[in-house]
C-alpha atoms as a PDB file:
ATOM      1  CA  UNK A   1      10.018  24.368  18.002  1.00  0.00           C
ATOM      2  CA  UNK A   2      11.285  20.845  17.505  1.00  0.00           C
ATOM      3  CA  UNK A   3       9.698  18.568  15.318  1.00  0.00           C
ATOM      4  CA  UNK A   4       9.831  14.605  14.887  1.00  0.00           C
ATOM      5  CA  UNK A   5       9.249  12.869  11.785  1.00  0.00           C
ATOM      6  CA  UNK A   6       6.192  10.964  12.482  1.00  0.00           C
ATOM      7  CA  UNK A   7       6.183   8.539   9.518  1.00  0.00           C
ATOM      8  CA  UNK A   8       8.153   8.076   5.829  1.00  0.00           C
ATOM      9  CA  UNK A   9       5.998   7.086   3.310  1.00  0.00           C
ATOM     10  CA  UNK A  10       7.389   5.242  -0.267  1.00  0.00           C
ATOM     11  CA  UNK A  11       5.850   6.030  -2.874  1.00  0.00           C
ATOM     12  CA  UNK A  12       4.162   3.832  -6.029  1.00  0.00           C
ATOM     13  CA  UNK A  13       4.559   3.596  -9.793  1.00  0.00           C
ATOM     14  CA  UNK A  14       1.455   4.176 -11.510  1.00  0.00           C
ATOM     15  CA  UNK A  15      -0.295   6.227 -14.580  1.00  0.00           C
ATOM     16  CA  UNK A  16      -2.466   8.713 -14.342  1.00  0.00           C
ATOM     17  CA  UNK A  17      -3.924  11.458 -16.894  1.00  0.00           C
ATOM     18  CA  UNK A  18      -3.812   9.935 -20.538  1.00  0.00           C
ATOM     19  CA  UNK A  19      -1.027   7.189 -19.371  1.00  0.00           C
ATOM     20  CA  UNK A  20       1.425   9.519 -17.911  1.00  0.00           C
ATOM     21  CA  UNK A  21       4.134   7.025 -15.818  1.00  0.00           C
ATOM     22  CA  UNK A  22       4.322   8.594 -12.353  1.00  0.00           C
ATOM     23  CA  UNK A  23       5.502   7.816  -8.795  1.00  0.00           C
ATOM     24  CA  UNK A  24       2.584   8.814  -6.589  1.00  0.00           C
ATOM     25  CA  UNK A  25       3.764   9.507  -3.021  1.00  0.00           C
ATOM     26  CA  UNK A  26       0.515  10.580  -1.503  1.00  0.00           C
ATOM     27  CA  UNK A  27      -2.716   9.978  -2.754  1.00  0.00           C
ATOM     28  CA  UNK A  28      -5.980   7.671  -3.008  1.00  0.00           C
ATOM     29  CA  UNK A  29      -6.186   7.593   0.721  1.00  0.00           C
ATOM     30  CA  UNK A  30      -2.702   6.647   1.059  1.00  0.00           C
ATOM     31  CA  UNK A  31      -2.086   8.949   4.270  1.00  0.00           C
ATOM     32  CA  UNK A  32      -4.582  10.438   6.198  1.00  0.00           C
ATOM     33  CA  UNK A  33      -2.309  12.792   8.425  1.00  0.00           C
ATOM     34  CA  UNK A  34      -1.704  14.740   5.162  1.00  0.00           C
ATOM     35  CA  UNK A  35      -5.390  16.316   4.866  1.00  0.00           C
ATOM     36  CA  UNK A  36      -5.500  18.379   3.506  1.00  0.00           C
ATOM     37  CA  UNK A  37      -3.017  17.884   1.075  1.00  0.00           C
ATOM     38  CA  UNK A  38      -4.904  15.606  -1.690  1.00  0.00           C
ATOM     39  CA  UNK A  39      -1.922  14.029  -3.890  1.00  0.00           C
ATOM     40  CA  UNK A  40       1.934  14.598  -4.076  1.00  0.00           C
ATOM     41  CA  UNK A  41       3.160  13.037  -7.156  1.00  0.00           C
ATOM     42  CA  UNK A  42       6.823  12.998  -8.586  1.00  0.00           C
ATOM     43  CA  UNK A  43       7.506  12.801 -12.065  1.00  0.00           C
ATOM     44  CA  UNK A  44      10.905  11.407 -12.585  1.00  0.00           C
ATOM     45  CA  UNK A  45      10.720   9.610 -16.038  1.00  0.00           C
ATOM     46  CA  UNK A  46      14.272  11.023 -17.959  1.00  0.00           C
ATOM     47  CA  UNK A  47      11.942   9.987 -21.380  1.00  0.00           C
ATOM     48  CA  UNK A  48      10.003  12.916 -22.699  1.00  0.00           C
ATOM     49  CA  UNK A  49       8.073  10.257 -24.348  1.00  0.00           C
ATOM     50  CA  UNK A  50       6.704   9.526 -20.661  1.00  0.00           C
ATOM     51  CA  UNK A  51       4.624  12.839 -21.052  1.00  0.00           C
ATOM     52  CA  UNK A  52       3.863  13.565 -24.207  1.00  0.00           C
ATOM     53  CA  UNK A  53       0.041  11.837 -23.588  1.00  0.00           C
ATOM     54  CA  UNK A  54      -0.282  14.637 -20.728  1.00  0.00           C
ATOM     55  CA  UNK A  55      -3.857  15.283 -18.532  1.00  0.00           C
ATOM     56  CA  UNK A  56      -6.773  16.177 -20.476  1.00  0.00           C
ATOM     57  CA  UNK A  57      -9.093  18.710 -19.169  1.00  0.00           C
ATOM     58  CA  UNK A  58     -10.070  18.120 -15.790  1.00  0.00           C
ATOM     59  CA  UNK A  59     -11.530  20.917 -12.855  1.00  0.00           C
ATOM     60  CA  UNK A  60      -8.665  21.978 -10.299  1.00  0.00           C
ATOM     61  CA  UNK A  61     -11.892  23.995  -8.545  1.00  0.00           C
ATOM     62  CA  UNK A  62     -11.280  24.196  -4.984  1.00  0.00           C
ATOM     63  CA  UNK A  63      -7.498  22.800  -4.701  1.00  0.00           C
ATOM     64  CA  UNK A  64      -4.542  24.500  -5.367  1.00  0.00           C
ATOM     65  CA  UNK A  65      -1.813  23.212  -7.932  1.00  0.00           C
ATOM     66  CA  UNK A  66       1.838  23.709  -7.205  1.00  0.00           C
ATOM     67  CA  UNK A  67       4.836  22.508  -9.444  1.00  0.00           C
ATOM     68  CA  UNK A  68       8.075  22.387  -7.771  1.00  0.00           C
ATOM     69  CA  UNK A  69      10.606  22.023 -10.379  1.00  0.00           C
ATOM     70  CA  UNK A  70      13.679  21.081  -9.269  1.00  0.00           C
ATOM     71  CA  UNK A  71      16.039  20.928 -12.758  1.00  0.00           C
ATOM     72  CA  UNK A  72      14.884  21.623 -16.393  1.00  0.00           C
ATOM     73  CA  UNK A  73      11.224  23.004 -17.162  1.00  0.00           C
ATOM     74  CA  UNK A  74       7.728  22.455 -17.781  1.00  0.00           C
ATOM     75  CA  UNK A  75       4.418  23.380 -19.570  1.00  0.00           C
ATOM     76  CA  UNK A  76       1.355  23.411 -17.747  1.00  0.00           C
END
């Protein structure tokens, strides 16, 4: 089956958690298409100082988290 690309979406700089510097790609209504994906963010900060703050303690009831590392590693 053949599939078109039906939009490309740029994502935006912003914090989120305790001040962690993120681009969010989708998210905060952004994209409606995309339900029922919720948020896609990419972290892409090369300063470990970018994370350190991290998310405090929030619910992830009812959505599933996935972390797609592509080089290096991560605690979460």
């Amino acid at each position: 089956m053949e599939r078109k690309i039906k939009q490309q979406v740029t994502g935006f700089r912003t914090q989120d958690g305790a001040g962690v510097n993120l681009v969010r790609v989708l998210g905060n209504g952004t994209v409606q298409e995309f339900d029922p994906i919720l948020m896609l963010d990419s972290f892409d900060s090369k300063n470990p100082d970018d994370y350190t703050a991290g998310f405090p303690m929030h619910p992830h009831r009812g959505i599933e988290t996935i972390s797609y590392v592509y080089r290096g590693f991560m605690t979460h």
